[in-house]
PDB file of N, CA and C in Angstrom:
ATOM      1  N   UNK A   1      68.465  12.798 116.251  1.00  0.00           N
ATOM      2  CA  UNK A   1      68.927  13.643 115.155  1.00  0.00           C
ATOM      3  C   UNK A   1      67.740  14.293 114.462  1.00  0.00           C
ATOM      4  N   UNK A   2      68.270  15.511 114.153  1.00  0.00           N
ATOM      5  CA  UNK A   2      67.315  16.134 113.536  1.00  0.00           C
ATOM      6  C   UNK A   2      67.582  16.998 112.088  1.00  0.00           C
ATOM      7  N   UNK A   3      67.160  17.505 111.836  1.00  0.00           N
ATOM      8  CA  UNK A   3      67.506  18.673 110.314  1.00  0.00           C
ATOM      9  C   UNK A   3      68.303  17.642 109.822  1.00  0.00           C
ATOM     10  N   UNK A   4      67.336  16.986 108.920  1.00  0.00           N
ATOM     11  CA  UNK A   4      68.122  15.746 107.909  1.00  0.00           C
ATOM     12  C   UNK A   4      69.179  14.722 108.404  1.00  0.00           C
ATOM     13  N   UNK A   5      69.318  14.608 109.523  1.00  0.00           N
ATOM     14  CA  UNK A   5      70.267  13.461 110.208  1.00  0.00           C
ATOM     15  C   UNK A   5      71.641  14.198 110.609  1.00  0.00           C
ATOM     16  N   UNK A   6      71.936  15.674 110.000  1.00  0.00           N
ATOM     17  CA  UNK A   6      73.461  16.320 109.751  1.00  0.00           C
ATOM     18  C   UNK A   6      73.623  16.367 111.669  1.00  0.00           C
ATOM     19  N   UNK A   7      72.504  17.231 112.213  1.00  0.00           N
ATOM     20  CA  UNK A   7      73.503  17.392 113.781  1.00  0.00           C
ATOM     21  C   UNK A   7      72.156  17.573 114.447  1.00  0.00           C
ATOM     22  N   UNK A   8      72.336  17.218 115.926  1.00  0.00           N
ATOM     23  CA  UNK A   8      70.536  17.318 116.676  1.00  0.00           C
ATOM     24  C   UNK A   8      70.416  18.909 117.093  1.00  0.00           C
ATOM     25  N   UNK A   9      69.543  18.974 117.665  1.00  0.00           N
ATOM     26  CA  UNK A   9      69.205  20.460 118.247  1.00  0.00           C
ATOM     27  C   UNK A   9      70.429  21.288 118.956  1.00  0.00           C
ATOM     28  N   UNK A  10      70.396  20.927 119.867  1.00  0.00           N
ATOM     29  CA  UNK A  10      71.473  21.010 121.001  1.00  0.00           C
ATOM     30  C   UNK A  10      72.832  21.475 120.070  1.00  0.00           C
ATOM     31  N   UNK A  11      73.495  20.681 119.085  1.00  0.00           N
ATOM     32  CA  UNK A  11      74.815  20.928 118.767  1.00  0.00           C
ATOM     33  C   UNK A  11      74.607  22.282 117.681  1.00  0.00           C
ATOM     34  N   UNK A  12      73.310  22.255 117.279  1.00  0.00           N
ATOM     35  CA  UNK A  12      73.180  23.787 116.172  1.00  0.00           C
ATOM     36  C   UNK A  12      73.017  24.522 117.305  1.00  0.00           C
ATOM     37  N   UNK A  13      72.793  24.322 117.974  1.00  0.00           N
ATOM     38  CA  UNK A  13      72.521  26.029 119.113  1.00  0.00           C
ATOM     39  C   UNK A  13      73.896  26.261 119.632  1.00  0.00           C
ATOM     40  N   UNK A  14      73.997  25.445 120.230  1.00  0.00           N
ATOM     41  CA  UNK A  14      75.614  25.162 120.908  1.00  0.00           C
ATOM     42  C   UNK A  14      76.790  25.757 119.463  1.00  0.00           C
ATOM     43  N   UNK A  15      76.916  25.433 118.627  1.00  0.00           N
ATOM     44  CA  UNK A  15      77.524  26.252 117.585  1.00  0.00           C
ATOM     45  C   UNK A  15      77.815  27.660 117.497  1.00  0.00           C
ATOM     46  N   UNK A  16      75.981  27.681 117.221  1.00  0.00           N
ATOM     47  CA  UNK A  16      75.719  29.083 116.768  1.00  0.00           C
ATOM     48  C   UNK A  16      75.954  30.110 118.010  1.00  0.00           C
ATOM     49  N   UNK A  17      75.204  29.721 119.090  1.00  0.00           N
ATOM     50  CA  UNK A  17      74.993  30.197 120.589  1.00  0.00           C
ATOM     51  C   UNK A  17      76.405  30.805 121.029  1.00  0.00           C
ATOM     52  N   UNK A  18      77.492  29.752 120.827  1.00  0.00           N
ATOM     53  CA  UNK A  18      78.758  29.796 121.274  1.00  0.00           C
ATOM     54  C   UNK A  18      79.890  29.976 120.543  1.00  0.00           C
ATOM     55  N   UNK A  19      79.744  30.418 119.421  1.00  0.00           N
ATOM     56  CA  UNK A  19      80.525  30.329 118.097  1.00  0.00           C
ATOM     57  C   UNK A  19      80.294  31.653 117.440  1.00  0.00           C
ATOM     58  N   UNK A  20      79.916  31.509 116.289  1.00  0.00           N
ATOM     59  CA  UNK A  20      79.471  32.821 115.513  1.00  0.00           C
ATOM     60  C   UNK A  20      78.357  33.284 115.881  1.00  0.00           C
ATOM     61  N   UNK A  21      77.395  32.983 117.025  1.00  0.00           N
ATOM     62  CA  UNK A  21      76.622  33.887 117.277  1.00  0.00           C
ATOM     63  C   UNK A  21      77.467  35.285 117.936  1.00  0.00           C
ATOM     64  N   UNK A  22      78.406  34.770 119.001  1.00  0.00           N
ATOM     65  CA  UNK A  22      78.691  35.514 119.579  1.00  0.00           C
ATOM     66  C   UNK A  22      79.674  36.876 118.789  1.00  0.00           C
ATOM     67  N   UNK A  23      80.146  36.794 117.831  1.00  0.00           N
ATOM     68  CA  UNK A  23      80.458  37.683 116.764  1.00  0.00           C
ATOM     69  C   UNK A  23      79.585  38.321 116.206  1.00  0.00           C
ATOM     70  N   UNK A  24      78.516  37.662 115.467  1.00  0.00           N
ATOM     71  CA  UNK A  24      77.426  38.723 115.022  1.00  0.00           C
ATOM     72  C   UNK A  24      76.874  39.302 116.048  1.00  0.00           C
ATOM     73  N   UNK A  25      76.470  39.067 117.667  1.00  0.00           N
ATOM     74  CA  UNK A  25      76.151  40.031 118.694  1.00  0.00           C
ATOM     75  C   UNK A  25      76.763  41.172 118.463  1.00  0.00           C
ATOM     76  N   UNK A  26      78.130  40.881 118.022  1.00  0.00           N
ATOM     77  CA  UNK A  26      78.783  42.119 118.444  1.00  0.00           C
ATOM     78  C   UNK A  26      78.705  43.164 117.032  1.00  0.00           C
ATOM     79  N   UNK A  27      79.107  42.562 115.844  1.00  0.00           N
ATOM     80  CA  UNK A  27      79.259  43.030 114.774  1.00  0.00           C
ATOM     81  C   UNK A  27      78.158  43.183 113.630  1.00  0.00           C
ATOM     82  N   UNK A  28      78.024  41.360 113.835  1.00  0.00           N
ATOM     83  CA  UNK A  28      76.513  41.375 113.001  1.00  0.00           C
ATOM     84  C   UNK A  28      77.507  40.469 111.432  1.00  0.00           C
ATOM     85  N   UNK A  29      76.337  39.811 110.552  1.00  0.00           N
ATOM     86  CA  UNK A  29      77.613  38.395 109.520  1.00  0.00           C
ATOM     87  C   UNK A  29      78.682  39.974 108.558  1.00  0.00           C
ATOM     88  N   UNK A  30      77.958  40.772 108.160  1.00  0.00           N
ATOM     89  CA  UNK A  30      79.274  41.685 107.241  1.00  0.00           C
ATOM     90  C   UNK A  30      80.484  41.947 107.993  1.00  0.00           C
ATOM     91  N   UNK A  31      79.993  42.718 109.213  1.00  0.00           N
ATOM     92  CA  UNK A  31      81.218  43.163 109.930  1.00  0.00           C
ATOM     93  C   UNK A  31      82.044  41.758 110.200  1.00  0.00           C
ATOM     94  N   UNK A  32      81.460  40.886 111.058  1.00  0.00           N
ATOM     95  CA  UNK A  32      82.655  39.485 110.921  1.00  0.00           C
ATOM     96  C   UNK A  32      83.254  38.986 109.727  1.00  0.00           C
ATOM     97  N   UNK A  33      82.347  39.055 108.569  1.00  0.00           N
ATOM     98  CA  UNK A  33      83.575  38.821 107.779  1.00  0.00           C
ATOM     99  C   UNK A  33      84.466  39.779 107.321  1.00  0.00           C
ATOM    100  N   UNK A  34      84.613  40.752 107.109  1.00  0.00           N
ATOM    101  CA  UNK A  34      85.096  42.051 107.404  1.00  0.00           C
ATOM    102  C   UNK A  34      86.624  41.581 107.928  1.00  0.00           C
ATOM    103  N   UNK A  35      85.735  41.427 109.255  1.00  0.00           N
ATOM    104  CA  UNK A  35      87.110  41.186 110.360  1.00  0.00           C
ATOM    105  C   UNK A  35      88.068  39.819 110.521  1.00  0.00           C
ATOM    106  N   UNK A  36      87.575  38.751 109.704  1.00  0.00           N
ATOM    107  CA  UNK A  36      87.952  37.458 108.892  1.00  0.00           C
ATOM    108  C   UNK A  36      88.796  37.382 108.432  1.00  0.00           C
ATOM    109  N   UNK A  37      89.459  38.453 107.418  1.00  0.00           N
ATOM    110  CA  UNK A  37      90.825  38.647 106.424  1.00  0.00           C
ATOM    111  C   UNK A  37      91.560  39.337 107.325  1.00  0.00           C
ATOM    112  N   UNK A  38      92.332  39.383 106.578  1.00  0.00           N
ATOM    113  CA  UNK A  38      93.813  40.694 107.497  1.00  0.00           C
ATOM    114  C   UNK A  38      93.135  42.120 106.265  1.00  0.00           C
ATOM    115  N   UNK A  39      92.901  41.806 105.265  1.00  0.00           N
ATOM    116  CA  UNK A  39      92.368  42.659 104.098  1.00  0.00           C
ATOM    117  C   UNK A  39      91.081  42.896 103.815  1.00  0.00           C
ATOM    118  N   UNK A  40      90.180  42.410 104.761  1.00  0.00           N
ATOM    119  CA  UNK A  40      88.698  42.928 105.062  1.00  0.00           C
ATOM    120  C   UNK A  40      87.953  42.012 104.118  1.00  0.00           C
ATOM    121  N   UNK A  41      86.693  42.254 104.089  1.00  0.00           N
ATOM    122  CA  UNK A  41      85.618  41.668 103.586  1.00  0.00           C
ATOM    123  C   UNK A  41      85.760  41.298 101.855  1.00  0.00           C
ATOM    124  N   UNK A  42      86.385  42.242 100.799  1.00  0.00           N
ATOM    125  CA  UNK A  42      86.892  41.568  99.730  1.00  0.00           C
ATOM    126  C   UNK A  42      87.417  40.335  99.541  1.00  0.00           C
ATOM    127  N   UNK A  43      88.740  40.661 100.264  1.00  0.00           N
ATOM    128  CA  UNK A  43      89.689  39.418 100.288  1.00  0.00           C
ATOM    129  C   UNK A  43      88.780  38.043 100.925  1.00  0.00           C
ATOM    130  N   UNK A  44      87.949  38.206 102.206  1.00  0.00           N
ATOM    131  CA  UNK A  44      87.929  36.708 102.623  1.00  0.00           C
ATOM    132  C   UNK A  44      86.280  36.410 101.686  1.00  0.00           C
ATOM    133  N   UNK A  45      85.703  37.024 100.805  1.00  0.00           N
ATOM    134  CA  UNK A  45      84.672  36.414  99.740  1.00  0.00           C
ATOM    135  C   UNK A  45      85.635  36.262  98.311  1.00  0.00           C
ATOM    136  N   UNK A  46      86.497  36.854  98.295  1.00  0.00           N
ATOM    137  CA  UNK A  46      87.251  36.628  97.642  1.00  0.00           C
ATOM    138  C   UNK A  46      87.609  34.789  97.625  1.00  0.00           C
ATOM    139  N   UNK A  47      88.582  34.553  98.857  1.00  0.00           N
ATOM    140  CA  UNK A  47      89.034  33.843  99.079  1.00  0.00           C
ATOM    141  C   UNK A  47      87.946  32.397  99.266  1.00  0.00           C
ATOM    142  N   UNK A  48      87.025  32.673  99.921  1.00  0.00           N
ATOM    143  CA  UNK A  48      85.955  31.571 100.348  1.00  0.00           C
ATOM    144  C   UNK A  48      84.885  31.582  99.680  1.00  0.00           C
ATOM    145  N   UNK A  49      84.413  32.316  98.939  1.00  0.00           N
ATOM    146  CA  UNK A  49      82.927  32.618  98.089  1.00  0.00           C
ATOM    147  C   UNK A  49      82.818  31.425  97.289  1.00  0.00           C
ATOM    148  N   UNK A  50      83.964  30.879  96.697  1.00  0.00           N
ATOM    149  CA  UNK A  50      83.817  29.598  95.967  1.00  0.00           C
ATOM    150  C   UNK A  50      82.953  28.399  97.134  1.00  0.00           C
ATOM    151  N   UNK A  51      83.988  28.670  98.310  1.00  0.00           N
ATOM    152  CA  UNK A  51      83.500  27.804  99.148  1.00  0.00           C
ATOM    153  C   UNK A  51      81.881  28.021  99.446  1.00  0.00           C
ATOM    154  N   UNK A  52      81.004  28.866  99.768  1.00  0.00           N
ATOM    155  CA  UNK A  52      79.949  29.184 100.523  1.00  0.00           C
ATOM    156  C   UNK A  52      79.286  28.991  98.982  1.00  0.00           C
ATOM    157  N   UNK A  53      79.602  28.942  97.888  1.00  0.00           N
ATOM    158  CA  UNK A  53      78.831  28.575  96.823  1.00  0.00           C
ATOM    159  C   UNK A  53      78.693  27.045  96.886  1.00  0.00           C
ATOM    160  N   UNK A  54      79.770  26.231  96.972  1.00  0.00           N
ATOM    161  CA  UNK A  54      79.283  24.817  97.063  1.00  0.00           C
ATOM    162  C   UNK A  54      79.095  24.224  98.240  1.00  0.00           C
ATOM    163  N   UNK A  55      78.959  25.102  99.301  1.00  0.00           N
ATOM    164  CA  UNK A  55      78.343  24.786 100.498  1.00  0.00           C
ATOM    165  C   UNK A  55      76.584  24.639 100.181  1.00  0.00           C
ATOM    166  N   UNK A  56      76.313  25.582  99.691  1.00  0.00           N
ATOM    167  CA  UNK A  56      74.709  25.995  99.123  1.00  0.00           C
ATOM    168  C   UNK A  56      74.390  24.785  98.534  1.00  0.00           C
ATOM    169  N   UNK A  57      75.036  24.240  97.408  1.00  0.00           N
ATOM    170  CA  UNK A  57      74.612  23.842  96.282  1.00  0.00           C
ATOM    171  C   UNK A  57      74.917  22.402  97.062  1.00  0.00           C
ATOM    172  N   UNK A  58      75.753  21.791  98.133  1.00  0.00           N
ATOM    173  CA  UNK A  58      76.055  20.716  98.315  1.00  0.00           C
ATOM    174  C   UNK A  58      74.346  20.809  98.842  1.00  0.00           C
ATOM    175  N   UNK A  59      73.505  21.964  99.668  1.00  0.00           N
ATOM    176  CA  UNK A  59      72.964  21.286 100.648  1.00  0.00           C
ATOM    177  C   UNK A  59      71.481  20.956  99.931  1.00  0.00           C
ATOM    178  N   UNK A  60      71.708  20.939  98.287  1.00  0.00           N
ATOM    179  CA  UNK A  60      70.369  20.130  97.696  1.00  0.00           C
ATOM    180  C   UNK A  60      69.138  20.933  98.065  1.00  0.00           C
ATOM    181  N   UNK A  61      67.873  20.429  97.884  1.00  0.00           N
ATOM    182  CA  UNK A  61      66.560  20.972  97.825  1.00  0.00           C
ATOM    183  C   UNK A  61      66.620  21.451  99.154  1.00  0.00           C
ATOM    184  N   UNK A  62      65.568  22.472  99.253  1.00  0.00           N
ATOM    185  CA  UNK A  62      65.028  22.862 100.360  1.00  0.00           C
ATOM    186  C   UNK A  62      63.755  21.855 101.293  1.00  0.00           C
ATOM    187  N   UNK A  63      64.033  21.084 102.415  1.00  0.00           N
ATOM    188  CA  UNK A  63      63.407  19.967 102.944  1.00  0.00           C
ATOM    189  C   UNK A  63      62.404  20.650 103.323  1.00  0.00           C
ATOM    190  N   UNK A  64      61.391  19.607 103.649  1.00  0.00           N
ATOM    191  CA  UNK A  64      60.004  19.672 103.932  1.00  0.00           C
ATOM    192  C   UNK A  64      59.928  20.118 105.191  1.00  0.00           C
ATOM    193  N   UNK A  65      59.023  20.749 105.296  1.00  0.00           N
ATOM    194  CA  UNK A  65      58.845  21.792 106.559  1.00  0.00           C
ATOM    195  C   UNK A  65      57.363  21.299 107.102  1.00  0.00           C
ATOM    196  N   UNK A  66      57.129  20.186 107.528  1.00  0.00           N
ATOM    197  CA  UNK A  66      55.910  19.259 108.042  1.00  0.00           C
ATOM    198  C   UNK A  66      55.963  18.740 109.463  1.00  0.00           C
ATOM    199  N   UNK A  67      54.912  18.460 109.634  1.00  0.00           N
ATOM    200  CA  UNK A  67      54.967  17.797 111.041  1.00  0.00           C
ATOM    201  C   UNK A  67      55.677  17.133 111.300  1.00  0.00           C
ATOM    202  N   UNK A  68      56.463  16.363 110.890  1.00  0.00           N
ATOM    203  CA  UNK A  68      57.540  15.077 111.079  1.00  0.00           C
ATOM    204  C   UNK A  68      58.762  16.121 111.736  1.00  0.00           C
ATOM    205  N   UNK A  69      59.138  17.272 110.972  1.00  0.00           N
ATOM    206  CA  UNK A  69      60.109  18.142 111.008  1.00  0.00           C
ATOM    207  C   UNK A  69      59.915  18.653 112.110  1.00  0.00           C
ATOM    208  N   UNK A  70      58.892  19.410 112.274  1.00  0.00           N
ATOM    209  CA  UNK A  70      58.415  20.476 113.197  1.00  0.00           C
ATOM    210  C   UNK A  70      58.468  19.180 114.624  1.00  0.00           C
ATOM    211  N   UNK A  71      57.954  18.463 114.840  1.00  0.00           N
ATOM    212  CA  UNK A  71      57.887  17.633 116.169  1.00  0.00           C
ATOM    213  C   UNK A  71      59.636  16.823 115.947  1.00  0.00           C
ATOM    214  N   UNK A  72      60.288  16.737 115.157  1.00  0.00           N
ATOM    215  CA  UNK A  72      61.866  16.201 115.029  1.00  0.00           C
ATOM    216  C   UNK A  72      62.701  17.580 116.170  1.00  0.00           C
ATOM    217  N   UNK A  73      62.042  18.543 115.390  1.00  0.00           N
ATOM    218  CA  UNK A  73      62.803  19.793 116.094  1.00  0.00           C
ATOM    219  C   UNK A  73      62.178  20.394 117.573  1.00  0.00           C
ATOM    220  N   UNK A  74      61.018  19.899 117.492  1.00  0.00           N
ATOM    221  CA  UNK A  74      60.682  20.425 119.155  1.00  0.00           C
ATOM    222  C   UNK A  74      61.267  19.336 119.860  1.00  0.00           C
ATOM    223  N   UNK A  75      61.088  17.957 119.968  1.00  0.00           N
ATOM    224  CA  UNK A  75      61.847  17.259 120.303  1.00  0.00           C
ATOM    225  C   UNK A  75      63.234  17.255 121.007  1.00  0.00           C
ATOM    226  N   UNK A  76      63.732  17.725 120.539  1.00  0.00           N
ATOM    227  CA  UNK A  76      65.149  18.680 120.581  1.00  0.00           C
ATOM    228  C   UNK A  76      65.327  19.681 121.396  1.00  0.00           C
ATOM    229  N   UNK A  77      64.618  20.389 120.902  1.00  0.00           N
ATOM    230  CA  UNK A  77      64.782  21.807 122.192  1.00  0.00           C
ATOM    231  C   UNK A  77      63.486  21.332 123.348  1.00  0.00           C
ATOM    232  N   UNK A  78      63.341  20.511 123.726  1.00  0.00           N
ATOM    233  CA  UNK A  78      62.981  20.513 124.695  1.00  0.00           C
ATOM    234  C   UNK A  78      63.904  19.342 125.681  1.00  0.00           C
ATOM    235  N   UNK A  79      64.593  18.541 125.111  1.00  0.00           N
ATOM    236  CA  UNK A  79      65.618  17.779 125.646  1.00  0.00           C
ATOM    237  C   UNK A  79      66.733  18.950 126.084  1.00  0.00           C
ATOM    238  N   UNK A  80      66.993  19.529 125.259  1.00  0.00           N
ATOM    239  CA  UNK A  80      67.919  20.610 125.602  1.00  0.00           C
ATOM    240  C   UNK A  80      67.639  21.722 126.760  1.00  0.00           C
ATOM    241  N   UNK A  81      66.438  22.098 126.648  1.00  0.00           N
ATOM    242  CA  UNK A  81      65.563  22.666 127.597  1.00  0.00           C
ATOM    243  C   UNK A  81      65.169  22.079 129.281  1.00  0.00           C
ATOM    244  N   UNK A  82      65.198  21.252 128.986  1.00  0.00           N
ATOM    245  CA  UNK A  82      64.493  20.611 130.208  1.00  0.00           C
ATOM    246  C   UNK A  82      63.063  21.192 130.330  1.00  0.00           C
ATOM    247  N   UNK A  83      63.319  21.136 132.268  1.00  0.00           N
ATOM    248  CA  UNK A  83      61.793  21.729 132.295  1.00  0.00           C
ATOM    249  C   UNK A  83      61.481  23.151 132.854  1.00  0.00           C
ATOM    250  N   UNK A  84      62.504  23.806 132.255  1.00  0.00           N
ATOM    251  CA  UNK A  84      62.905  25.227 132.314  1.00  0.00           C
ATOM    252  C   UNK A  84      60.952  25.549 131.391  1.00  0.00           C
ATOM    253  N   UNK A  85      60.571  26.655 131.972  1.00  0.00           N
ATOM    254  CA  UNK A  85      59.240  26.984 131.119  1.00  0.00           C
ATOM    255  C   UNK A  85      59.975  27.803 130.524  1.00  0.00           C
ATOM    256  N   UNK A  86      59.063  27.979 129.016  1.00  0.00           N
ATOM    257  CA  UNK A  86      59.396  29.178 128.132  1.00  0.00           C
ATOM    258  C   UNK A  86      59.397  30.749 128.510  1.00  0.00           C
ATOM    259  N   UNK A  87      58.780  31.089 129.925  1.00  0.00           N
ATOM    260  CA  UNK A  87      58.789  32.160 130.288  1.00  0.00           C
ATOM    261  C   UNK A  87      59.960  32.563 130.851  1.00  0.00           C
ATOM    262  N   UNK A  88      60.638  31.583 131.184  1.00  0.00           N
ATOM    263  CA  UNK A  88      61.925  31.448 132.206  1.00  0.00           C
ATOM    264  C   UNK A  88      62.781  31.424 131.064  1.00  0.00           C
ATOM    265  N   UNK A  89      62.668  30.821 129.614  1.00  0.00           N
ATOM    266  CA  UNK A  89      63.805  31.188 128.731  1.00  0.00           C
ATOM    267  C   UNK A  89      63.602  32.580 128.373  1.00  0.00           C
ATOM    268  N   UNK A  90      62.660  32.988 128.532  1.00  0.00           N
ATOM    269  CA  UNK A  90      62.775  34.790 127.459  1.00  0.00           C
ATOM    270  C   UNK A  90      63.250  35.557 128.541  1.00  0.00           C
ATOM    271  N   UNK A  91      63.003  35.275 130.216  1.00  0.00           N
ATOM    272  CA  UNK A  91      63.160  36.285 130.541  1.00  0.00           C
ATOM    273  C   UNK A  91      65.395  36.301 131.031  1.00  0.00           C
ATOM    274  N   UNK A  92      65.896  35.028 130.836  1.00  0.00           N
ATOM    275  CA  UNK A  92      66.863  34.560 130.670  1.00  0.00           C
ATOM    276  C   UNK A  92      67.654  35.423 129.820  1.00  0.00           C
ATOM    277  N   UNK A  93      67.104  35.340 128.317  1.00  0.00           N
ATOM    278  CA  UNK A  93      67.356  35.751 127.302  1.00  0.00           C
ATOM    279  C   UNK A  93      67.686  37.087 127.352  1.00  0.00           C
ATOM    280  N   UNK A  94      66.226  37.413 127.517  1.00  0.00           N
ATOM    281  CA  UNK A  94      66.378  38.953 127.378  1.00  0.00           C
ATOM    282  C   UNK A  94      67.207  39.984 128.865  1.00  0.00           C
ATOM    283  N   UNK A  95      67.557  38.653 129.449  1.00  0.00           N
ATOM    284  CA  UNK A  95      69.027  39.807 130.236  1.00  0.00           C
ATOM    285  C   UNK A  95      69.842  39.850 130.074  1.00  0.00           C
ATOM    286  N   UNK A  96      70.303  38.228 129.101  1.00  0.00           N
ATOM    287  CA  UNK A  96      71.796  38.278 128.656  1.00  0.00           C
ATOM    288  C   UNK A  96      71.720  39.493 127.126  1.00  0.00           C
ATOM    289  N   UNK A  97      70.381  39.591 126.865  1.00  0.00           N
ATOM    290  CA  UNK A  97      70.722  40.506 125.754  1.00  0.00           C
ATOM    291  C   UNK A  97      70.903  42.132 125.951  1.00  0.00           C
ATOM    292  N   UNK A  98      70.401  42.513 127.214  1.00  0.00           N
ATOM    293  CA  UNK A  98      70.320  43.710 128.164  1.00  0.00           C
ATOM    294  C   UNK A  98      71.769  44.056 128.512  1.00  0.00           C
ATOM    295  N   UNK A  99      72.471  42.443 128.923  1.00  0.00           N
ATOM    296  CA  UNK A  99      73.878  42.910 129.443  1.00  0.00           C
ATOM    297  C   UNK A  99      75.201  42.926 128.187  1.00  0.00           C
ATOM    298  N   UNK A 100      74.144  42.181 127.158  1.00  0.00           N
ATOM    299  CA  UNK A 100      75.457  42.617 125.901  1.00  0.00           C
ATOM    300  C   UNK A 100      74.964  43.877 125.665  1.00  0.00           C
ATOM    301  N   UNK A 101      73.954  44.203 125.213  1.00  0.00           N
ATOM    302  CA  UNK A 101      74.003  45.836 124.974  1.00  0.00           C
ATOM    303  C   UNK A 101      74.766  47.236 125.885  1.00  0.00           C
ATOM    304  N   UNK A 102      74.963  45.967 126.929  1.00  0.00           N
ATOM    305  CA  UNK A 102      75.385  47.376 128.010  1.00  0.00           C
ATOM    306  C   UNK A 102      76.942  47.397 128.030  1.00  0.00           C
ATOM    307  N   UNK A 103      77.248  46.272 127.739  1.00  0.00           N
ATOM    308  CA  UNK A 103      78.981  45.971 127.307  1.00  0.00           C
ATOM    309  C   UNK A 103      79.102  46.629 126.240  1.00  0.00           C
ATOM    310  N   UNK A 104      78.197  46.614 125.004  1.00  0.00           N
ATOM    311  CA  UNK A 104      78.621  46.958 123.813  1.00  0.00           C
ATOM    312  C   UNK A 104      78.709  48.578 123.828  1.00  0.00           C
ATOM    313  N   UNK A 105      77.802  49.382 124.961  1.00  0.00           N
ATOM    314  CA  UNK A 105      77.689  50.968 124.856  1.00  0.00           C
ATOM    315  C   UNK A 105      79.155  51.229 125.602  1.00  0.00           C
ATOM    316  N   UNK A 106      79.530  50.107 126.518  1.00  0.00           N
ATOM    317  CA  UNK A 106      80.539  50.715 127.430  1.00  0.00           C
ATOM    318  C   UNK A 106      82.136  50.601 126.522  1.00  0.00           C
ATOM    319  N   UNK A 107      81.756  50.170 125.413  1.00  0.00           N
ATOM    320  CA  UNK A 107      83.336  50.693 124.366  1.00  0.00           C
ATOM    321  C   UNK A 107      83.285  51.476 123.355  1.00  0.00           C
ATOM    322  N   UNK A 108      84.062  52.019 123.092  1.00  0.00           N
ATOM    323  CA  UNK A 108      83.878  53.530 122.539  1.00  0.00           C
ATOM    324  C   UNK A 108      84.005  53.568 121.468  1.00  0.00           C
ATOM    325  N   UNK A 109      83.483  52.370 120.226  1.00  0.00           N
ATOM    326  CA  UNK A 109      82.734  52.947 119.242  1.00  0.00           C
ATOM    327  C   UNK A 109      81.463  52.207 119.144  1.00  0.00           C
ATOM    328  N   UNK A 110      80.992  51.160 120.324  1.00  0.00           N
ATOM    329  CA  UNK A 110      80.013  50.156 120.733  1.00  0.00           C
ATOM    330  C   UNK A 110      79.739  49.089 119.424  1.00  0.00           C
ATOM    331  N   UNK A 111      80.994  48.833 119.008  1.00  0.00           N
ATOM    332  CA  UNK A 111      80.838  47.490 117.963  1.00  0.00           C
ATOM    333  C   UNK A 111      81.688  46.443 119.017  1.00  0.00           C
TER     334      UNK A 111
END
């Protein structure tokens, strides 16, 4: 476990990676929430802003950003990683990001 004991590496990527990343690819955080309500972006800060306020405030001080942290979190992505080299993740990366851009031009207003 890492980032304060809440979830290890792997399950924040896996989230984000597979979850709301894949919405902001497309839209980006306004436009998803936007697209969140049936009544657009008013209504769902409307509706949840209370929430994302004591989400903030539940998550206390801002933690230490030290070696303990920094080797907690490499730790992590490299279990997750294997022994994939880092050259082999960017160049990974940067095709799945080549082929969302090319999905995103091929609809006709490319959001």
């Amino acid at each position: 476990m890492c980032c304060l004991g809440v979830a290890d590496v792997n399950a924040v990527d896996t989230t984000v990676r597979d979850g709301i990343g894949l919405r902001w690819a497309v839209m980006g955080p306004f436009g998803v929430a936007n697209t969140n309500a049936d009544e657009g972006i008013r209504q769902y800060y409307r509706r949840y802003g209370s929430a994302y306020l004591a989400l903030m405030n539940d998550l206390g001080p801002t933690p230490a950003f030290n070696e303990a942290m920094i080797q907690a979190v490499a730790a992590g992505v490299d279990q997750m990683t294997g022994s994939e080299s880092t050259a082999d993740q960017q160049h990974r990366r940067d095709q799945l990001i080549l082929r969302i851009h090319q999905l995103k031009g091929e609809t006709s207003r490319g959001v």
